[in-house]
Protein backbone atom coordinates (compact mmCIF):
# COMPACT_ATOMS: atom_id res chain seq x y z
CA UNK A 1 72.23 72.89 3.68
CA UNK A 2 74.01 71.45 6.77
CA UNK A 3 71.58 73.14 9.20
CA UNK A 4 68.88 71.77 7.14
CA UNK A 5 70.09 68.24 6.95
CA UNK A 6 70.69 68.35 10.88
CA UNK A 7 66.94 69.85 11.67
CA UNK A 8 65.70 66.80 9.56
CA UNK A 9 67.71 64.31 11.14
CA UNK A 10 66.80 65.87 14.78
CA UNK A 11 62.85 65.72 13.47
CA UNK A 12 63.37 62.15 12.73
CA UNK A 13 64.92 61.36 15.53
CA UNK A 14 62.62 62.54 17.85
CA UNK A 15 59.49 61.18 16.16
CA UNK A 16 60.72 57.85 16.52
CA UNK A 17 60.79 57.86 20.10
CA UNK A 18 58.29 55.51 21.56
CA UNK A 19 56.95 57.37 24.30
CA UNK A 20 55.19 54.85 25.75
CA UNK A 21 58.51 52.58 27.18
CA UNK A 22 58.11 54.99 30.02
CA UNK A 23 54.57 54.04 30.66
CA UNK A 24 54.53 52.35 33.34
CA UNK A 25 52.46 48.73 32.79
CA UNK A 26 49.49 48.09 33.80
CA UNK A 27 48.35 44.69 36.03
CA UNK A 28 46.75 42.70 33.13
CA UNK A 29 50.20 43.94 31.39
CA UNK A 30 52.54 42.62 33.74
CA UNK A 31 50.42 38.51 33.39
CA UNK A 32 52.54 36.07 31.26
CA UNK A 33 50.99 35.97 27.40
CA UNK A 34 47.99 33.47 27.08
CA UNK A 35 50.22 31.11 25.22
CA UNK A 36 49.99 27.28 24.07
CA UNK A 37 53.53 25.61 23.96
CA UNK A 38 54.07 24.55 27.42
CA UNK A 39 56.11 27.70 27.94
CA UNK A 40 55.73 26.78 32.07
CA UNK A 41 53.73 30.16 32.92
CA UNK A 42 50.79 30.75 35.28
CA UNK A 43 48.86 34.34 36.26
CA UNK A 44 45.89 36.03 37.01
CA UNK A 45 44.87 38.97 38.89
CA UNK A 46 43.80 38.79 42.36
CA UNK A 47 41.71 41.01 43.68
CA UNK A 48 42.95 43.41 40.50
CA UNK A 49 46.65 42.63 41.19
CA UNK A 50 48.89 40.51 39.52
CA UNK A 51 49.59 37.46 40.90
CA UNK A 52 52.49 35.77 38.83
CA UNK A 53 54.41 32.82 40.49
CA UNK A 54 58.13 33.28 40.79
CA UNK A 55 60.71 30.25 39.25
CA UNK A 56 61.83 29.10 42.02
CA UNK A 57 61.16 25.31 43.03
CA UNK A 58 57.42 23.93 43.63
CA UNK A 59 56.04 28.09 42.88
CA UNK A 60 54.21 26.25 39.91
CA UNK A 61 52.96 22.81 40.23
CA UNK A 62 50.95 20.84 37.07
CA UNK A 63 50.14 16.96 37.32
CA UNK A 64 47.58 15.05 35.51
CA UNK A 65 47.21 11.37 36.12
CA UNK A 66 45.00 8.43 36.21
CA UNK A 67 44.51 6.77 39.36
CA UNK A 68 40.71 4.76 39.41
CA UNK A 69 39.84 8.02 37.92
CA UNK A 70 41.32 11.22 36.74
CA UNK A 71 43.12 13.66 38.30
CA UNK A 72 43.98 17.13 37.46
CA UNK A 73 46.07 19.85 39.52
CA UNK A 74 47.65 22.97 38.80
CA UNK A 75 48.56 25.26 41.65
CA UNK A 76 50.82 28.54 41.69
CA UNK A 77 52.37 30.29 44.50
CA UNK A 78 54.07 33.68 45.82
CA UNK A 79 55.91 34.35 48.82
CA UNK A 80 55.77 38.38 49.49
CA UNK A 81 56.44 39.80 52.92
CA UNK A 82 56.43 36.40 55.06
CA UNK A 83 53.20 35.25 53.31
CA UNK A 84 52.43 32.62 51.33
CA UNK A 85 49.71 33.30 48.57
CA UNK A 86 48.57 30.02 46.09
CA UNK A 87 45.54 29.57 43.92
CA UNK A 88 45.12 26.58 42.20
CA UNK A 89 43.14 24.21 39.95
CA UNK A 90 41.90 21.14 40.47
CA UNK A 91 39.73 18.06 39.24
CA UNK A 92 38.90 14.74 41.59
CA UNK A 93 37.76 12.22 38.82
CA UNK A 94 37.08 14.48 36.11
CA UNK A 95 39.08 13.75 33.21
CA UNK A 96 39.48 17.20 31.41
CA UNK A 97 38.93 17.90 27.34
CA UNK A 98 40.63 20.65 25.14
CA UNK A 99 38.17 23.04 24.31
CA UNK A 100 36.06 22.21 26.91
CA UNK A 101 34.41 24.53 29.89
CA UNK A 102 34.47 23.53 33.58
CA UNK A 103 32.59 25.25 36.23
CA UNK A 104 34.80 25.77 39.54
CA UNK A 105 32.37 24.90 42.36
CA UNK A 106 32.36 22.25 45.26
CA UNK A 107 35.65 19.77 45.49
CA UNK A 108 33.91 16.57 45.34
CA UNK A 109 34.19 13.54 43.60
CA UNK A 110 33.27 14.63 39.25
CA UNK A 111 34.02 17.84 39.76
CA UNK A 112 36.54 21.04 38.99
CA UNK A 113 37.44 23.14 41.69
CA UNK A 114 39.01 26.16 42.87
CA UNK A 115 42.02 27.08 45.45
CA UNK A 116 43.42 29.66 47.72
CA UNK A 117 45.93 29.23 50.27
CA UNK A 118 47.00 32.08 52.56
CA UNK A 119 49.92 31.57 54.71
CA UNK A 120 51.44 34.14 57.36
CA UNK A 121 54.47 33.16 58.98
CA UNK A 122 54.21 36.67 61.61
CA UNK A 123 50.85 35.69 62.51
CA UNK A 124 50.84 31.95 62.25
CA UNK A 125 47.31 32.31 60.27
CA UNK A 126 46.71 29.46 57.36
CA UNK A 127 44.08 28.79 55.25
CA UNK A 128 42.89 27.07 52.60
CA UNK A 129 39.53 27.90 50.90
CA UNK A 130 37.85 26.43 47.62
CA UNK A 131 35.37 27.08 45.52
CA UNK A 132 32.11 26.55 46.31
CA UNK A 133 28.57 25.89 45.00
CA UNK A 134 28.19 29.60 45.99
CA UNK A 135 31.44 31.05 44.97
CA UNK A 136 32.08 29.70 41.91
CA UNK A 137 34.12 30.23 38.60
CA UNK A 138 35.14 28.71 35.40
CA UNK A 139 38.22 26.77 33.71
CA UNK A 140 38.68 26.45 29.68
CA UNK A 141 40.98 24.23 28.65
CA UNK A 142 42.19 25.61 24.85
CA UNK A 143 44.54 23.15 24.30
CA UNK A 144 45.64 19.37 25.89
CA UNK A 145 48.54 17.36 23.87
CA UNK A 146 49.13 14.07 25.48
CA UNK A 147 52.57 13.67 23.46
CA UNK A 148 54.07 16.59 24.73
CA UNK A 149 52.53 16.80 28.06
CA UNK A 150 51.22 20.03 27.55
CA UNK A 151 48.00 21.62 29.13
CA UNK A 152 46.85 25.17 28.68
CA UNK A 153 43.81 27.33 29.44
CA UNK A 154 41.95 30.19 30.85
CA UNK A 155 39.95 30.49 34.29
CA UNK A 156 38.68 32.80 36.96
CA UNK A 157 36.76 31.89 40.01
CA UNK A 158 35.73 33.92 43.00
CA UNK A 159 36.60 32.41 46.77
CA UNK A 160 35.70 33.35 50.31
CA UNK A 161 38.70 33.32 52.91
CA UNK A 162 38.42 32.70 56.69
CA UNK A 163 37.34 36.33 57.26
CA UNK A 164 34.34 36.45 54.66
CA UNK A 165 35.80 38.31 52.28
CA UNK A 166 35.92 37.41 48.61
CA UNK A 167 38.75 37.34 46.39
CA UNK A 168 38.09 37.79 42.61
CA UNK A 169 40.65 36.19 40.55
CA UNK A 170 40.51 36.94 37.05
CA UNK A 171 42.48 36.95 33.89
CA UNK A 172 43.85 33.81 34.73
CA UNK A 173 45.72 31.84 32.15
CA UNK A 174 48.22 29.25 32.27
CA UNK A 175 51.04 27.03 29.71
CA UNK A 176 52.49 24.22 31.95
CA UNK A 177 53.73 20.64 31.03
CA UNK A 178 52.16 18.38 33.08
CA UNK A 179 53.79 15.29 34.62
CA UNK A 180 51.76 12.18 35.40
């Protein structure tokens, strides 16, 4: 009877092991949850890797304000190996609507627009690209609360840096509280 009960409990045991908490995860795994409480998150994959801002001061930037028109600007930023990596979000005199769909394209005055900033502090190369008319991409913002300063959303957009080649970011999702 003991043997029995301890081949049972052994059986049990090992069936309950979750095998996959040695899996490592995956890129879209490792991107905050698509959340809307102003939990302060921002990530995408670029170019099929994550890109998730650390917590240290100014990595993850969110302001919307009025001034003679309005003004929206999210931006995110890494620091790996002496480089500076930030993709951002922007309107100039676009005010921006939960549930509503803007295309990334040119940064001019009524639009959305795009960002990436490269940064090499070896090399002393910097850059920063937008969007485009040609490279473009889209931002959805699910959900704006003016009382607690909250603004989340989805987006992807495709850029060209200094050396012609194009980044895809996708996946991208962001929670932030805004300041204005």
């Amino acid at each position: 009877m003991r043997n029995l009960l301890l081949l049972i409990l052994t059986v049990f045991t090992l069936t309950s092991c979750d095998k996959d908490d040695d899996k490592p995860k995956t890129e879209l795994e490792k991107l905050p949850p698509a959340t809307q409480t102003g939990a302060k998150t921002f990530g995408c994959l670029l170019d099929g890797v994550a890109f998730v801002p650390g917590n240290q001061n100014l990595a993850k930037n969110c302001v919307y304000q009025y001034v003679n028109g309005y003004y929206f600007s999210l931006q995110g930023s890494t620091y790996p190996k002496n480089q500076l990596i930030g993709l951002g979000l922007s309107t100039d005199n676009l005010k921006i609507e939960e549930g509503k769909i803007y295309i990334l394209q040119d940064k001019i005055d009524g639009n959305a627009s795009g960002l990436y900033y490269f940064g090499d502090d070896i090399t002393g190369i910097y850059e920063l690209k937008r969007t485009s008319n040609v490279e473009k991409g889209e931002m959805k913002i699910s959900k704006l609360d003016f009382t607690k300063h909250i603004v989340s959303g989805t987006f992807w957009y495709d850029i060209k840096d200094g050396k012609g080649v194009i980044h895809k970011i996708r996946e991208g999702r962001f929670d932030m509280q805004y300041t204005n």
